[in-house]
N, C-alpha and C. Protein backbone atom coordinates (compact mmCIF):
# COMPACT_ATOMS: atom_id res chain seq x y z
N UNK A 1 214.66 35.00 -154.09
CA UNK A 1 215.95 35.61 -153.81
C UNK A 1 215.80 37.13 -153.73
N UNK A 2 216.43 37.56 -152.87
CA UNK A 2 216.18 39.30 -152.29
C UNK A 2 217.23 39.83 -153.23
N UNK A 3 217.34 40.94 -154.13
CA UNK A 3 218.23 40.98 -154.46
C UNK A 3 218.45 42.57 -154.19
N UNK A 4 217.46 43.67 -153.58
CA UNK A 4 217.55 44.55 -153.68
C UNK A 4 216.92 45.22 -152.02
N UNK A 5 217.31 46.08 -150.97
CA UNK A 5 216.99 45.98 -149.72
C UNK A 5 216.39 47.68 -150.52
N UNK A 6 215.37 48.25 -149.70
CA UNK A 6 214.96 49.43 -149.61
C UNK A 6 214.90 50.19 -148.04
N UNK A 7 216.06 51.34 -147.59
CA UNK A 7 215.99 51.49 -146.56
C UNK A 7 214.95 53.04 -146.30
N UNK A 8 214.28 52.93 -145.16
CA UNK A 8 213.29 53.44 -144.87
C UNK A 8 213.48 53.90 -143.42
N UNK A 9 213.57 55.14 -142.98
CA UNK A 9 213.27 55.88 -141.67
C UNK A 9 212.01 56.83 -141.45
N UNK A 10 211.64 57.10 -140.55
CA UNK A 10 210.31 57.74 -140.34
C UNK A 10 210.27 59.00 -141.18
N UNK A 11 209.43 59.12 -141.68
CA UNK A 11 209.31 60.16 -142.72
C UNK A 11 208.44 61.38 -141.48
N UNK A 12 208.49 62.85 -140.94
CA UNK A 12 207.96 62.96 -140.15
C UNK A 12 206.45 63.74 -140.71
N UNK A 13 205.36 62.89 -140.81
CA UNK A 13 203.90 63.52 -141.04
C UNK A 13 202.86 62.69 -140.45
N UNK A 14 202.08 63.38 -141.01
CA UNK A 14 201.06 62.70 -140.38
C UNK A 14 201.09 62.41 -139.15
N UNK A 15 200.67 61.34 -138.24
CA UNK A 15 200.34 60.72 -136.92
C UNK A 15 201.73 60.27 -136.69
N UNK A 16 202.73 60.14 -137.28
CA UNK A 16 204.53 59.99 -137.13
C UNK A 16 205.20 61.45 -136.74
N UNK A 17 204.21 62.40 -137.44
CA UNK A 17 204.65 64.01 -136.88
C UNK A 17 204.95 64.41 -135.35
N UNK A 18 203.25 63.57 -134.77
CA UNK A 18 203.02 64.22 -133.56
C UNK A 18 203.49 63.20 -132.57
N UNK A 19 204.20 62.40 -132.59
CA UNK A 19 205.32 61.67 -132.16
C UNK A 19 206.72 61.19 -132.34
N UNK A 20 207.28 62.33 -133.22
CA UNK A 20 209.04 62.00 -133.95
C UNK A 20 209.50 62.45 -132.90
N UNK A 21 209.23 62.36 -131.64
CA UNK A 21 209.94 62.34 -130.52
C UNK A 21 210.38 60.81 -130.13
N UNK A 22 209.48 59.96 -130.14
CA UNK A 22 209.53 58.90 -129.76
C UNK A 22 209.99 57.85 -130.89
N UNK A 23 209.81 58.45 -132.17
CA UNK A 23 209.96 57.30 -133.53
C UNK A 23 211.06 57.84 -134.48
N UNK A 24 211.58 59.01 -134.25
CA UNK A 24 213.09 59.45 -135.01
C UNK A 24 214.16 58.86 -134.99
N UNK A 25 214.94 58.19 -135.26
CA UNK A 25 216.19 58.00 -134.23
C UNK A 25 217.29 59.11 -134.94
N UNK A 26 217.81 59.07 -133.90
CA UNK A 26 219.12 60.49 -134.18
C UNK A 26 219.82 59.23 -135.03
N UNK A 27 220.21 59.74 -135.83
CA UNK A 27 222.00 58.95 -136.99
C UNK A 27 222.87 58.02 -136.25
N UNK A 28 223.43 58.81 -135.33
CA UNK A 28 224.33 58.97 -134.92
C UNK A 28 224.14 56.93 -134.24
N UNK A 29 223.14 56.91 -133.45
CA UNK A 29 222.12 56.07 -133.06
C UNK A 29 222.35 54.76 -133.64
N UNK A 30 221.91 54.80 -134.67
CA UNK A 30 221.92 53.54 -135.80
C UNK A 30 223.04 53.53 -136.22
N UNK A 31 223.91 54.76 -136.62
CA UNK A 31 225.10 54.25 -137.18
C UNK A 31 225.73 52.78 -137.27
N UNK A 32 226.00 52.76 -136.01
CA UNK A 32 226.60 50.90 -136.23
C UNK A 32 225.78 49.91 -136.90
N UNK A 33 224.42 49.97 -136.56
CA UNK A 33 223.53 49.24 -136.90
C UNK A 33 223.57 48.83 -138.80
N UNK A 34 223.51 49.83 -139.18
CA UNK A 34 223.51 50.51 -140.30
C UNK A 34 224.29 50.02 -141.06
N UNK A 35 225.86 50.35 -140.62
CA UNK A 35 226.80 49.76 -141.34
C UNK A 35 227.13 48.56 -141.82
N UNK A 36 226.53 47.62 -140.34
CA UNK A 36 226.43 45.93 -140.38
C UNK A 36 225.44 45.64 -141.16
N UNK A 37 224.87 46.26 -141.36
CA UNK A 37 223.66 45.67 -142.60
C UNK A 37 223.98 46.45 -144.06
N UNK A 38 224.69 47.29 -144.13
CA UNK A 38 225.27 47.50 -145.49
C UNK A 38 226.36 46.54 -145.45
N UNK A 39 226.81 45.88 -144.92
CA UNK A 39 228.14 45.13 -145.23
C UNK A 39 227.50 43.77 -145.14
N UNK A 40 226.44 43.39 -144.36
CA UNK A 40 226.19 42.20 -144.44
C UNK A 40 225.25 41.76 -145.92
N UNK A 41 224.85 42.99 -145.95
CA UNK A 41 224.10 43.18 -147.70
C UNK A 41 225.12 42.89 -148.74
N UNK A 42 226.53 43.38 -148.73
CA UNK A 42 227.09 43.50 -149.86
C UNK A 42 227.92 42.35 -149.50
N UNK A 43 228.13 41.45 -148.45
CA UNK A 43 229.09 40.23 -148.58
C UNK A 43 227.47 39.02 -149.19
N UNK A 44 226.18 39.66 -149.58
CA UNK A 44 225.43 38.39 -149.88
C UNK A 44 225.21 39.07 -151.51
N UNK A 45 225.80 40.12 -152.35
CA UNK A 45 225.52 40.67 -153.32
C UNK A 45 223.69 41.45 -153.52
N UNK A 46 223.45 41.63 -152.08
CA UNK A 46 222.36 42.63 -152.56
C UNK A 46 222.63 44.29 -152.27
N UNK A 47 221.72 44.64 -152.85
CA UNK A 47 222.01 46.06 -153.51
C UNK A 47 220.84 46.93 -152.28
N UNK A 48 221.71 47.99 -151.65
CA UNK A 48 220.92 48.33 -150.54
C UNK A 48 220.30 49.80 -151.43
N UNK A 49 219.18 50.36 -151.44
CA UNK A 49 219.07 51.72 -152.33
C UNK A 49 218.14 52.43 -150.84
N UNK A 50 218.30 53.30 -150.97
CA UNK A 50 218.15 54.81 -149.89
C UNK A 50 216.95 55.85 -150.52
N UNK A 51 216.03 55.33 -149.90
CA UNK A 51 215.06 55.97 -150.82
C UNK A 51 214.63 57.39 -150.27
N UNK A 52 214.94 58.78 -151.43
CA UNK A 52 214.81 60.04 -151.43
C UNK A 52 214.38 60.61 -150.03
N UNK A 53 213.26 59.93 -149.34
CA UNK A 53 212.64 60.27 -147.89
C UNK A 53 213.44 59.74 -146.82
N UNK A 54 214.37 59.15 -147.17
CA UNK A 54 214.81 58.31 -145.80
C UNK A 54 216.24 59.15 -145.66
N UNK A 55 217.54 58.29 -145.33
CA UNK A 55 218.89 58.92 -144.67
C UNK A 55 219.18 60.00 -145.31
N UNK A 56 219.74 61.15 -145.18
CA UNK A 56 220.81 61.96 -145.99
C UNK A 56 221.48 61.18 -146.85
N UNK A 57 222.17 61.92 -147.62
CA UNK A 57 222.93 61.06 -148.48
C UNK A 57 224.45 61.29 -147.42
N UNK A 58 224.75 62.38 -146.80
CA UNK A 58 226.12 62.66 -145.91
C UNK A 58 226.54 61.19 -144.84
N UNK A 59 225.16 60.63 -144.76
CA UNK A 59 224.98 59.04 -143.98
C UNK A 59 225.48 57.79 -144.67
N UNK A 60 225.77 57.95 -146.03
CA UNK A 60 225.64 56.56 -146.68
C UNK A 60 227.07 56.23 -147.14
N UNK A 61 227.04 55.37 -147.25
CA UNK A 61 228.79 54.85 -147.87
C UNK A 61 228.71 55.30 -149.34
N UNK A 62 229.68 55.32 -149.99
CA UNK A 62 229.37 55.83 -151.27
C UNK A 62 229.11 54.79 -152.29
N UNK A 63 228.81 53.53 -152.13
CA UNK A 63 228.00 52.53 -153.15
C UNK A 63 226.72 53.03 -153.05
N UNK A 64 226.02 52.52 -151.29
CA UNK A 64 224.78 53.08 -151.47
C UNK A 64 224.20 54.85 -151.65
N UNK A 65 225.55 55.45 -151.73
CA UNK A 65 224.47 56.75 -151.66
C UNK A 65 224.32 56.95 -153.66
N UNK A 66 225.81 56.44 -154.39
CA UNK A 66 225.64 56.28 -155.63
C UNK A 66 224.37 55.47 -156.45
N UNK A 67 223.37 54.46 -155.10
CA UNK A 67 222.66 53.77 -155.81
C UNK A 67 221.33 54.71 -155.14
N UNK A 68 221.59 55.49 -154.41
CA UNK A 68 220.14 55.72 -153.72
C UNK A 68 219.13 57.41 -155.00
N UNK A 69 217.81 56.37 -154.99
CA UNK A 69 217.49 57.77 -155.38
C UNK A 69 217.31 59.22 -155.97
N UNK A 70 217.63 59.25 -154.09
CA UNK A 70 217.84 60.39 -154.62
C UNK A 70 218.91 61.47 -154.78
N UNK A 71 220.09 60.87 -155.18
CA UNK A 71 221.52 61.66 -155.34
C UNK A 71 220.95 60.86 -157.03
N UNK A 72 220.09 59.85 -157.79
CA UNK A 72 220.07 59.69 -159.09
C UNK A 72 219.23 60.65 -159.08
N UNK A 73 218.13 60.85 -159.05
CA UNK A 73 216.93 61.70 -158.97
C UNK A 73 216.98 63.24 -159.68
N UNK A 74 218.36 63.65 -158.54
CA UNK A 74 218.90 65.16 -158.28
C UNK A 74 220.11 65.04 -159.30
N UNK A 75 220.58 64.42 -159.84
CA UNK A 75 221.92 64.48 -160.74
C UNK A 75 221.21 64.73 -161.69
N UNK A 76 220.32 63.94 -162.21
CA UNK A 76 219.10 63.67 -163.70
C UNK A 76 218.49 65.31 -163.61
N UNK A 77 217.81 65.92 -162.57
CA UNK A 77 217.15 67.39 -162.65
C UNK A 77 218.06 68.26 -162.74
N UNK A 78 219.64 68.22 -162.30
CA UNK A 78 220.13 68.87 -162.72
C UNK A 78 221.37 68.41 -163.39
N UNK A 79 221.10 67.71 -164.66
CA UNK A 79 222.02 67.42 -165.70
C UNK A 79 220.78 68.16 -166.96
N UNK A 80 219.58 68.24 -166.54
CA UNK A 80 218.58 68.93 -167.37
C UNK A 80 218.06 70.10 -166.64
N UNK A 81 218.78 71.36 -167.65
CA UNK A 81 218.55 72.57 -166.52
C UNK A 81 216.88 72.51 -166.63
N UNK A 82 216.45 72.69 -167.79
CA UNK A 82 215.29 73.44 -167.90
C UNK A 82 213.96 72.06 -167.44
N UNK A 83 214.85 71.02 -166.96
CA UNK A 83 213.84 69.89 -166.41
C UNK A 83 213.10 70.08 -165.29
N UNK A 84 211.65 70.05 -165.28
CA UNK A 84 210.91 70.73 -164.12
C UNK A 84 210.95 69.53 -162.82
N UNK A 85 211.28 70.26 -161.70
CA UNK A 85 211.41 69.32 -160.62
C UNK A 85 209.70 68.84 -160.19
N UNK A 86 209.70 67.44 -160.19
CA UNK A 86 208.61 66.47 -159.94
C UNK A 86 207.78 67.32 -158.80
N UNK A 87 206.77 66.97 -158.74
CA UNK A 87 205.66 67.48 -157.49
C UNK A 87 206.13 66.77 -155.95
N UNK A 88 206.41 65.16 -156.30
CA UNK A 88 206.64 64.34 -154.91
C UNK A 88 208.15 64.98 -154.74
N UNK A 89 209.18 65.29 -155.19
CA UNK A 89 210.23 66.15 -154.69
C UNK A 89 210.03 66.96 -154.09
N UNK A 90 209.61 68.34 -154.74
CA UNK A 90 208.95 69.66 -154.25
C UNK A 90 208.58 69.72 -152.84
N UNK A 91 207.73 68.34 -152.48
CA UNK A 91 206.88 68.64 -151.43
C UNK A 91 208.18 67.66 -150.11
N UNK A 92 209.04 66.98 -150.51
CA UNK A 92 210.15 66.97 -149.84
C UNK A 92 211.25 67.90 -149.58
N UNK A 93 211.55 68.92 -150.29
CA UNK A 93 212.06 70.00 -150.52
C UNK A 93 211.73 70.89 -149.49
N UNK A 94 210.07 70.84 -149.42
CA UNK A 94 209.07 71.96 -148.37
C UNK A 94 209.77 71.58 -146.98
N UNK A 95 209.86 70.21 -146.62
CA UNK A 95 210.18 69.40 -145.06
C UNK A 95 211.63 69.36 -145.11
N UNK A 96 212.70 69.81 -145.89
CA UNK A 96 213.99 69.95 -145.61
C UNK A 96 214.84 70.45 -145.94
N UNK A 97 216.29 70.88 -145.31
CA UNK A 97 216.85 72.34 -144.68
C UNK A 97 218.21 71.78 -144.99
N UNK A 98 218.69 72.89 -145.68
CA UNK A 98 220.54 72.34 -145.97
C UNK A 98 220.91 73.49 -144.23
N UNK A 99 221.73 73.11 -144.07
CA UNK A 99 222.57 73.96 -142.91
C UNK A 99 223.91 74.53 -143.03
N UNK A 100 224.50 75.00 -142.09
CA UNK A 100 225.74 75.20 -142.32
C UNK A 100 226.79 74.34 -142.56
N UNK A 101 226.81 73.23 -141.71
CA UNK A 101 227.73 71.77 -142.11
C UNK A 101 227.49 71.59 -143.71
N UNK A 102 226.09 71.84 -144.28
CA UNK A 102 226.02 71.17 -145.87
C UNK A 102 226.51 72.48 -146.95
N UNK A 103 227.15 73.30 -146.30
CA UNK A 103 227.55 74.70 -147.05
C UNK A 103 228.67 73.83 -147.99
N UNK A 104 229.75 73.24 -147.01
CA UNK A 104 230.96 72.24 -147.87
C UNK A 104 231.19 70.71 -148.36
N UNK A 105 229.70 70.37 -148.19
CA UNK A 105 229.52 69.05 -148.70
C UNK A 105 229.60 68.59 -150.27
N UNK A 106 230.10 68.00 -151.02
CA UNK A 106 230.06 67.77 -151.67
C UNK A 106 228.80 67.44 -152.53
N UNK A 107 228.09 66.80 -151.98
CA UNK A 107 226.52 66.31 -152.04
C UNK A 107 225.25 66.98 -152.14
N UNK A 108 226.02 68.68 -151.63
CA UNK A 108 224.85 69.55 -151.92
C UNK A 108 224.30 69.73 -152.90
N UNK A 109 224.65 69.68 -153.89
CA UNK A 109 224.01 69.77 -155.23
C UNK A 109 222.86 68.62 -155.75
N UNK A 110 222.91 67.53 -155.18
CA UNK A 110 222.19 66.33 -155.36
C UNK A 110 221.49 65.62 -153.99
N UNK A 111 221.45 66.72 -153.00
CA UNK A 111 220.76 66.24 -151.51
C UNK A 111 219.76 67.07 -151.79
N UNK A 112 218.75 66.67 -150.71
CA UNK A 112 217.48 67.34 -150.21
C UNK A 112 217.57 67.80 -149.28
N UNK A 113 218.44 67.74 -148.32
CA UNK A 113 218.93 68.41 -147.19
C UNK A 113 218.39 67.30 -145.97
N UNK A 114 218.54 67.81 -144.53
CA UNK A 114 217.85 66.93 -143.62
C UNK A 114 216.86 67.57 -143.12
N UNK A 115 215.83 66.53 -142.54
CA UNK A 115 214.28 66.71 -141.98
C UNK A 115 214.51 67.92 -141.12
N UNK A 116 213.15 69.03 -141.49
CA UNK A 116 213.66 70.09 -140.56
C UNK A 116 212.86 69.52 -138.64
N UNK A 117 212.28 68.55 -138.69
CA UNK A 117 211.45 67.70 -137.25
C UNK A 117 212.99 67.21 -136.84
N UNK A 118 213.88 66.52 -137.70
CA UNK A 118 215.03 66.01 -137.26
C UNK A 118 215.97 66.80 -136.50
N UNK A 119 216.20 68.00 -137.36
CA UNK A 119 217.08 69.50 -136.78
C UNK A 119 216.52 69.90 -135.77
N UNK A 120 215.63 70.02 -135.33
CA UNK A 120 214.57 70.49 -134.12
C UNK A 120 214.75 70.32 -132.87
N UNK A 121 214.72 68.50 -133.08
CA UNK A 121 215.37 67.40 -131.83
C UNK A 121 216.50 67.27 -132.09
N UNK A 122 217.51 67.29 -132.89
CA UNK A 122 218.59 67.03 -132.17
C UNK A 122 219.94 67.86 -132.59
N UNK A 123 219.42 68.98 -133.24
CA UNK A 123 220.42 69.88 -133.81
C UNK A 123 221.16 69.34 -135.38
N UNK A 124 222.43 70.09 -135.39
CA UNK A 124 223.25 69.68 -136.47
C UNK A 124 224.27 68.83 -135.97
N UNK A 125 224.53 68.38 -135.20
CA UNK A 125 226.18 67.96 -134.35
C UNK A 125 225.80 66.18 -135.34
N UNK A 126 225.12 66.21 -136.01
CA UNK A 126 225.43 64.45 -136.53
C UNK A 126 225.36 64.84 -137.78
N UNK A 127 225.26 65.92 -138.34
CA UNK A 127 225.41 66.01 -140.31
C UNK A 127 227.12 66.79 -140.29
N UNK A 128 227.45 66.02 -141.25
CA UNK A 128 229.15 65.83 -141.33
C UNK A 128 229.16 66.12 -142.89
N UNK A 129 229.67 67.15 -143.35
CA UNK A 129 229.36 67.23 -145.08
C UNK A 129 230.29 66.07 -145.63
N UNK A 130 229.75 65.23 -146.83
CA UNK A 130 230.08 63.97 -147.03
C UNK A 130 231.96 63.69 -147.22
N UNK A 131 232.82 64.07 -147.19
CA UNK A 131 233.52 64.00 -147.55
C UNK A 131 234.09 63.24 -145.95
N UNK A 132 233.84 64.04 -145.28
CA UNK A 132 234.78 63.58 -143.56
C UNK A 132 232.87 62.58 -142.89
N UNK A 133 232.21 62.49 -143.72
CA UNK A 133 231.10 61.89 -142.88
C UNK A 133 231.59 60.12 -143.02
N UNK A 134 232.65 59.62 -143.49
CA UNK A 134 233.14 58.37 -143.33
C UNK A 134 233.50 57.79 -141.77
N UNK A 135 233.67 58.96 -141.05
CA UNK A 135 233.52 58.53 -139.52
C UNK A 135 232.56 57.43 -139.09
N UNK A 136 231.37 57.63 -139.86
CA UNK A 136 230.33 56.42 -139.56
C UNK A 136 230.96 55.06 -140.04
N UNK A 137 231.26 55.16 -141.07
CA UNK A 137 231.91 53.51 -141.52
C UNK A 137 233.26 53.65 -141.46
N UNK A 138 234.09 53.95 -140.57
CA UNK A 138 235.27 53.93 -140.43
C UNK A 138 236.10 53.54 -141.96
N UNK A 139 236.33 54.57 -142.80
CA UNK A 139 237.00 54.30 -143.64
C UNK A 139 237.12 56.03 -144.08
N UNK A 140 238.26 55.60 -143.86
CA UNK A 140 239.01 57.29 -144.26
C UNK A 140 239.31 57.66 -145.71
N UNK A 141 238.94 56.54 -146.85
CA UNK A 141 239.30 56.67 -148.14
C UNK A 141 238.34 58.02 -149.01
């Protein structure tokens, strides 16, 4: 029995670097996709988690962005000021960029920002600071 999904998008390095032209997908993209499999996850009771390298958290409904990671990850480093941030963070930190959209996000404090390979190709026009980013799952609550 599956009880737990781990979602995963191209992380951009290595031999995925010198082709996140062809293996990125813009958000915006999957969106639908996305949603039907968070909903088809939670009408079978599994638990979808968003792991630190993969979506923004501004992407996720707020079950999964409450279960993903890394919005736990980033609450825990900074609920402990003087807690030293991990090495495998750090070096995610190096590959990503808060912007102007994440100036009023709520989430800034507990995001990593988005891939700066992602910003490159396709700008900012799909990061929505989390509060109005419910456009993706149509729910205005």
């Amino acid at each position: 029995f599956i009880n737990c999904i781990s979602v995963a998008i191209l992380q951009p390095h290595g031999r995925a670097k010198e082709n996140v032209e062809e293996l990125m997908p813009r958000y915006s993209d999957i969106a639908e996709y996305f949603r039907e499999g968070v909903e088809t996850a939670k009408s079978k009771g599994i638990i979808i988690d968003n792991h630190f390298c993969s979506l923004p958290l501004c992407f996720l409904p707020k079950e999964v962005m409450l279960n993903s990671l890394e919005y736990k990850e980033n609450k825990l480093i900074r609920g402990e000021h003087d807690k030293q941030i991990p090495e495998r963070v750090r070096r995610v930190y190096a590959n990503k960029v808060h912007g102007v959209p994440c100036q009023n996000c709520i989430l800034k404090n507990f995001c990593n920002g988005i891939w700066t390979e992602y910003i490159s190709l396709y700008g900012w026009s799909d990061i929505i600071p989390y509060k109005k980013s419910y456009k993706y799952f149509c729910d205005e609550s």
